[in-house]
N, C-alpha and C. Protein backbone atom coordinates (compact mmCIF):
# COMPACT_ATOMS: atom_id res chain seq x y z
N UNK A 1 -3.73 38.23 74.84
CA UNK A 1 -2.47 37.67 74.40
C UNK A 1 -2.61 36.15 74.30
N UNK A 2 -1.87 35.68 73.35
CA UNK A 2 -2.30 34.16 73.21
C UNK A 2 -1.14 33.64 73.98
N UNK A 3 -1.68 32.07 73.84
CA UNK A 3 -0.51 31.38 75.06
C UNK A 3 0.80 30.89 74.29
N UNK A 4 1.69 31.59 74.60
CA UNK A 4 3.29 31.43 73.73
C UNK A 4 3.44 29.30 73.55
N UNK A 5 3.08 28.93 74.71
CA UNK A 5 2.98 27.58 75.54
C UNK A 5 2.37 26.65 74.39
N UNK A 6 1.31 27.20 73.71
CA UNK A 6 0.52 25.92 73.20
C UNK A 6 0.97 25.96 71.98
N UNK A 7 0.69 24.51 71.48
CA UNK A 7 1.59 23.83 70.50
C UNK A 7 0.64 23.96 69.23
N UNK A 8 1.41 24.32 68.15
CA UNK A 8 0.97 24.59 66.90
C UNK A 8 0.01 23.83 66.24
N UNK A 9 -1.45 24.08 65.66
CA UNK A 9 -2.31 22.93 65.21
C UNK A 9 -1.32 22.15 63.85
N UNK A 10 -2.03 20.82 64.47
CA UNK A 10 -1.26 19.77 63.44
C UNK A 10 -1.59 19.96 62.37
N UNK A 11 -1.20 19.71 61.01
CA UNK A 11 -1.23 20.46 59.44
C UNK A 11 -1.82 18.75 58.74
N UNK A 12 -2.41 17.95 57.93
CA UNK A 12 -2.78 17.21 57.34
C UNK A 12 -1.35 16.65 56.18
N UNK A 13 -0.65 15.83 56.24
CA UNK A 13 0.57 15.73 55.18
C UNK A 13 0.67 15.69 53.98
N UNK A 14 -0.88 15.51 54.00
CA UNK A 14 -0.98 14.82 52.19
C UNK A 14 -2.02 16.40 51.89
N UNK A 15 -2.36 17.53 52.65
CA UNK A 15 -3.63 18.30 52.09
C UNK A 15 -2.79 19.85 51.13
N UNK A 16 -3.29 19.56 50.01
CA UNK A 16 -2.63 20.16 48.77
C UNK A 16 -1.87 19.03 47.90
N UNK A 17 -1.65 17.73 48.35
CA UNK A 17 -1.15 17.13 47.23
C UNK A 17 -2.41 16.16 46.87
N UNK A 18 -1.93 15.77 44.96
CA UNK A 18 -2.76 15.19 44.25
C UNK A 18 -2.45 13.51 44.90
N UNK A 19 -3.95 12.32 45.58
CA UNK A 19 -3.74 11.42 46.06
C UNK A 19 -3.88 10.41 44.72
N UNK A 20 -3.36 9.80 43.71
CA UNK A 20 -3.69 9.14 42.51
C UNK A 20 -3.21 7.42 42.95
N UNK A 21 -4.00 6.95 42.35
CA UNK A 21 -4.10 4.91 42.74
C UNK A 21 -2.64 4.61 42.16
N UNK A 22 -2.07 5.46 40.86
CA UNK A 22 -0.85 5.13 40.17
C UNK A 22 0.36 5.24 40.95
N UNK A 23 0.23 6.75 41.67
CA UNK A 23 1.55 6.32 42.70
C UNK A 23 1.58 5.65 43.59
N UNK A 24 2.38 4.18 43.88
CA UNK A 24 2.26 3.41 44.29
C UNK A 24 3.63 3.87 45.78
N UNK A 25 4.89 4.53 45.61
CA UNK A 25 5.57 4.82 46.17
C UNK A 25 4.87 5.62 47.27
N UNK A 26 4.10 6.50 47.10
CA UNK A 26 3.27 7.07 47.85
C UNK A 26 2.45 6.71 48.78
N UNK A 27 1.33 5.77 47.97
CA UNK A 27 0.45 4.85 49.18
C UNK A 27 1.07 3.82 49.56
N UNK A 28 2.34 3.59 49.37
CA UNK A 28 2.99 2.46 49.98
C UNK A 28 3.26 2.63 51.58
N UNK A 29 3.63 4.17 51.92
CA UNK A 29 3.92 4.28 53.16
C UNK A 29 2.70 4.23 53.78
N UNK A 30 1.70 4.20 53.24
CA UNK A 30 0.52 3.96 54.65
C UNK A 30 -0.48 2.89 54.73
N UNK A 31 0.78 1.40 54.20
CA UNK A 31 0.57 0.85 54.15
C UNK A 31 1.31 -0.63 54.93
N UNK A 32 1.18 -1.44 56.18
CA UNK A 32 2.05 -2.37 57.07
C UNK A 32 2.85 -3.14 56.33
N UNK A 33 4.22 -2.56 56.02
CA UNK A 33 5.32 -3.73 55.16
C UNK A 33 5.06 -5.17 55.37
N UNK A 34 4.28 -5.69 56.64
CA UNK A 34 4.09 -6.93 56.77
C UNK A 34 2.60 -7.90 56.37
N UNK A 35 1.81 -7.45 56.95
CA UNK A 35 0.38 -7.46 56.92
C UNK A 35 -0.47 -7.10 55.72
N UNK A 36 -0.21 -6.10 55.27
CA UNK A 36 -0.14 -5.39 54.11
C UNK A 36 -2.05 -5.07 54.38
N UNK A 37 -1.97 -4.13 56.10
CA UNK A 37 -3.55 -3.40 56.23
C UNK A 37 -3.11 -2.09 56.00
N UNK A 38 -4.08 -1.45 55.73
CA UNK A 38 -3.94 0.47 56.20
C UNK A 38 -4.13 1.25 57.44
N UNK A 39 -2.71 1.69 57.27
CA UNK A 39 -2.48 2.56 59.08
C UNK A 39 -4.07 3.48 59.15
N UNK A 40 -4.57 3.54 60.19
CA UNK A 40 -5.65 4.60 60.35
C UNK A 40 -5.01 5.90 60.74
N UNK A 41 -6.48 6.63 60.82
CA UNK A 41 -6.22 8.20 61.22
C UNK A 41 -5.20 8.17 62.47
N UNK A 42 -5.41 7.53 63.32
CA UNK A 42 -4.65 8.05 64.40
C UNK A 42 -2.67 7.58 64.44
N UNK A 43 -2.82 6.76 63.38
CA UNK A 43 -1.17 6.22 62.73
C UNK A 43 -0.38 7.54 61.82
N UNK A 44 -1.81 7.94 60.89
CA UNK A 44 -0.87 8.87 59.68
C UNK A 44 -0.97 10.25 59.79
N UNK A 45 -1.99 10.64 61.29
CA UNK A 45 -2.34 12.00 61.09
C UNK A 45 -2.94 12.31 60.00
N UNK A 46 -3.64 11.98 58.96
CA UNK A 46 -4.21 12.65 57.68
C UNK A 46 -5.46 12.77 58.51
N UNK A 47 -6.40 14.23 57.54
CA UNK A 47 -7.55 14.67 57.82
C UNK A 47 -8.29 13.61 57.34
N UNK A 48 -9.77 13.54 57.64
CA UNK A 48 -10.66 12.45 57.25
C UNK A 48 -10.87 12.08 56.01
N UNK A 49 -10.94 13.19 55.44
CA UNK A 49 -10.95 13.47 53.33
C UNK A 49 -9.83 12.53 53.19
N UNK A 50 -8.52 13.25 53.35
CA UNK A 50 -7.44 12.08 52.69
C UNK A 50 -6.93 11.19 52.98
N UNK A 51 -7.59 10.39 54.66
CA UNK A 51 -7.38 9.50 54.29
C UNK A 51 -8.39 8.13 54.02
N UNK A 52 -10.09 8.94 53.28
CA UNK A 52 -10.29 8.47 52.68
C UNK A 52 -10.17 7.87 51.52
N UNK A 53 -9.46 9.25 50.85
CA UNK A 53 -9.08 9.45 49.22
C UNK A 53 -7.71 7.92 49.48
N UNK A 54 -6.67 7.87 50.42
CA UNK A 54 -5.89 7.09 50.61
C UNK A 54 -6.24 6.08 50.38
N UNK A 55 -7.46 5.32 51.31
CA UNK A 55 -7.60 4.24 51.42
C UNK A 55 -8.22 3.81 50.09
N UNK A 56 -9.51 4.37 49.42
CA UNK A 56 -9.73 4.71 48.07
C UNK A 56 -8.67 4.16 46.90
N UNK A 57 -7.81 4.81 46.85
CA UNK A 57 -6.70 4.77 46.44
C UNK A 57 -5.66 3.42 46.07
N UNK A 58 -5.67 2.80 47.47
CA UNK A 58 -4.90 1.25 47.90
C UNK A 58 -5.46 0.43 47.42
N UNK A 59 -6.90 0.35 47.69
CA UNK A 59 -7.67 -0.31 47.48
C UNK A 59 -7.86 -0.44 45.64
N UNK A 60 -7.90 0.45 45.09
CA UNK A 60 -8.06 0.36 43.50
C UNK A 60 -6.84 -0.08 43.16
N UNK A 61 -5.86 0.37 43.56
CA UNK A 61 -4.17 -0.16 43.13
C UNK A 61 -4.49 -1.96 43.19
N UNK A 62 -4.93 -2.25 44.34
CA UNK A 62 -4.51 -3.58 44.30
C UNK A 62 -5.42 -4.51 43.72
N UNK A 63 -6.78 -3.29 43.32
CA UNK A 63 -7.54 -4.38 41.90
C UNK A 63 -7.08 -4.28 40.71
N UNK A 64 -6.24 -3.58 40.53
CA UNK A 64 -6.04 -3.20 39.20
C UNK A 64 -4.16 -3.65 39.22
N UNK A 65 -3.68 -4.10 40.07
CA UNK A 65 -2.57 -4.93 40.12
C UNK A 65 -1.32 -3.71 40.22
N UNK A 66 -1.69 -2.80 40.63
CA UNK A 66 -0.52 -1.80 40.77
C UNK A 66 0.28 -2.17 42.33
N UNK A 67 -0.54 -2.27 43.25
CA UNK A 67 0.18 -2.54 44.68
C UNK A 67 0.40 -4.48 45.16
N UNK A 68 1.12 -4.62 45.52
CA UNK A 68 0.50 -6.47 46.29
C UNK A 68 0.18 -6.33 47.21
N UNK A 69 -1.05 -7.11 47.67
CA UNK A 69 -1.84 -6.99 48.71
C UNK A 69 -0.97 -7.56 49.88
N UNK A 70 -0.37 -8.29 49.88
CA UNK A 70 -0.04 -8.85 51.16
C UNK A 70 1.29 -8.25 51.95
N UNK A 71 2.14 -7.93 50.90
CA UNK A 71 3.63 -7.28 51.65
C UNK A 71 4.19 -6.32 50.82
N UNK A 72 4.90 -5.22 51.78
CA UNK A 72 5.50 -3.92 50.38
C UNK A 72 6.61 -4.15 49.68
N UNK A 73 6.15 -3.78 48.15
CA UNK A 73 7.60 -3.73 47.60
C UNK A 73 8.97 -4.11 48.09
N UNK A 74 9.93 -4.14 47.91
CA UNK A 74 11.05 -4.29 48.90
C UNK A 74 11.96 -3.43 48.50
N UNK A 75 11.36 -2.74 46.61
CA UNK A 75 12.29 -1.55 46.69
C UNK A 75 11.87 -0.11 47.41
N UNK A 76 10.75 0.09 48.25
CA UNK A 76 10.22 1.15 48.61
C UNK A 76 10.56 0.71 50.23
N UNK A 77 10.88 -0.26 50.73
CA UNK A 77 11.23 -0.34 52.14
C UNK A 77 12.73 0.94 52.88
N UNK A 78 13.13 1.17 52.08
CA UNK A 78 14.23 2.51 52.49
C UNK A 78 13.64 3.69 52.28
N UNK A 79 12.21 4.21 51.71
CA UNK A 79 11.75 5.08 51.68
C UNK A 79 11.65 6.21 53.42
N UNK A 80 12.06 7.56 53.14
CA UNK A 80 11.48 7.75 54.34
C UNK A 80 10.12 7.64 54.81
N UNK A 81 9.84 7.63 55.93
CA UNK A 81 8.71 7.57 56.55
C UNK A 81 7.99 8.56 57.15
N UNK A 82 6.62 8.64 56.38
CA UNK A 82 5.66 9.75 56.19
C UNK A 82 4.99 9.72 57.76
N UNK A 83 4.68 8.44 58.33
CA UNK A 83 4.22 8.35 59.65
C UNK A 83 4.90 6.67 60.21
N UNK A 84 5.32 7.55 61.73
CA UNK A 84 6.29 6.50 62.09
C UNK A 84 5.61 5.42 63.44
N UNK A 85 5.35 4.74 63.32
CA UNK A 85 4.14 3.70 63.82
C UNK A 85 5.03 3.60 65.14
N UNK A 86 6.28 3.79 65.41
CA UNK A 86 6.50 3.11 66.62
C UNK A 86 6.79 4.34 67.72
N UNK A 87 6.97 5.49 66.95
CA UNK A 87 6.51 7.18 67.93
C UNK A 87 5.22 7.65 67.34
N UNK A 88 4.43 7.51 67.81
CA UNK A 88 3.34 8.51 67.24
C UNK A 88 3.30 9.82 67.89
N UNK A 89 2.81 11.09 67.42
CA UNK A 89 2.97 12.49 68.23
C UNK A 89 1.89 12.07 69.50
């Protein structure tokens, strides 16, 4: 019998969705509204793949002028939040 007690394996947030440099609303959340670094694995919960593909991702946006490097949008600051930096699980 398994243990009723133990807690469900954690699921990856982003695994089944397409990670593309264009959505910017997207990689915005895993990205410091202030600082403007990328949260790591242990901030967003993503598996290692995506959040390579993530960082991948930020990183081309902001050569190619889709994201600003230094601070987020200010219309994506009311977005909910995909991973919440000040509870982590």
């Amino acid at each position: 019998m398994e243990n009723p007690y133990k807690d469900p394996p954690k699921r990856c947030v982003l695994c089944g969705i397409n990670v593309d440099y264009k959505n910017v609303q997207l990689l915005s959340q895993f990205v410091s509204p202030y600082t403007g670094r990328i949260y790591g694995r242990h901030i967003t919960g993503l598996c290692g793949k995506k959040q390579k593909e993530i960082t991948k991702a930020i990183k081309r946006a902001h050569v190619i002028g889709f994201m600003p490097v230094v601070y987020k949008d200010p219309t994506f600051l009311n977005d909910p939040k995909i991973c919440d930096i000040r509870h982590p699980e």
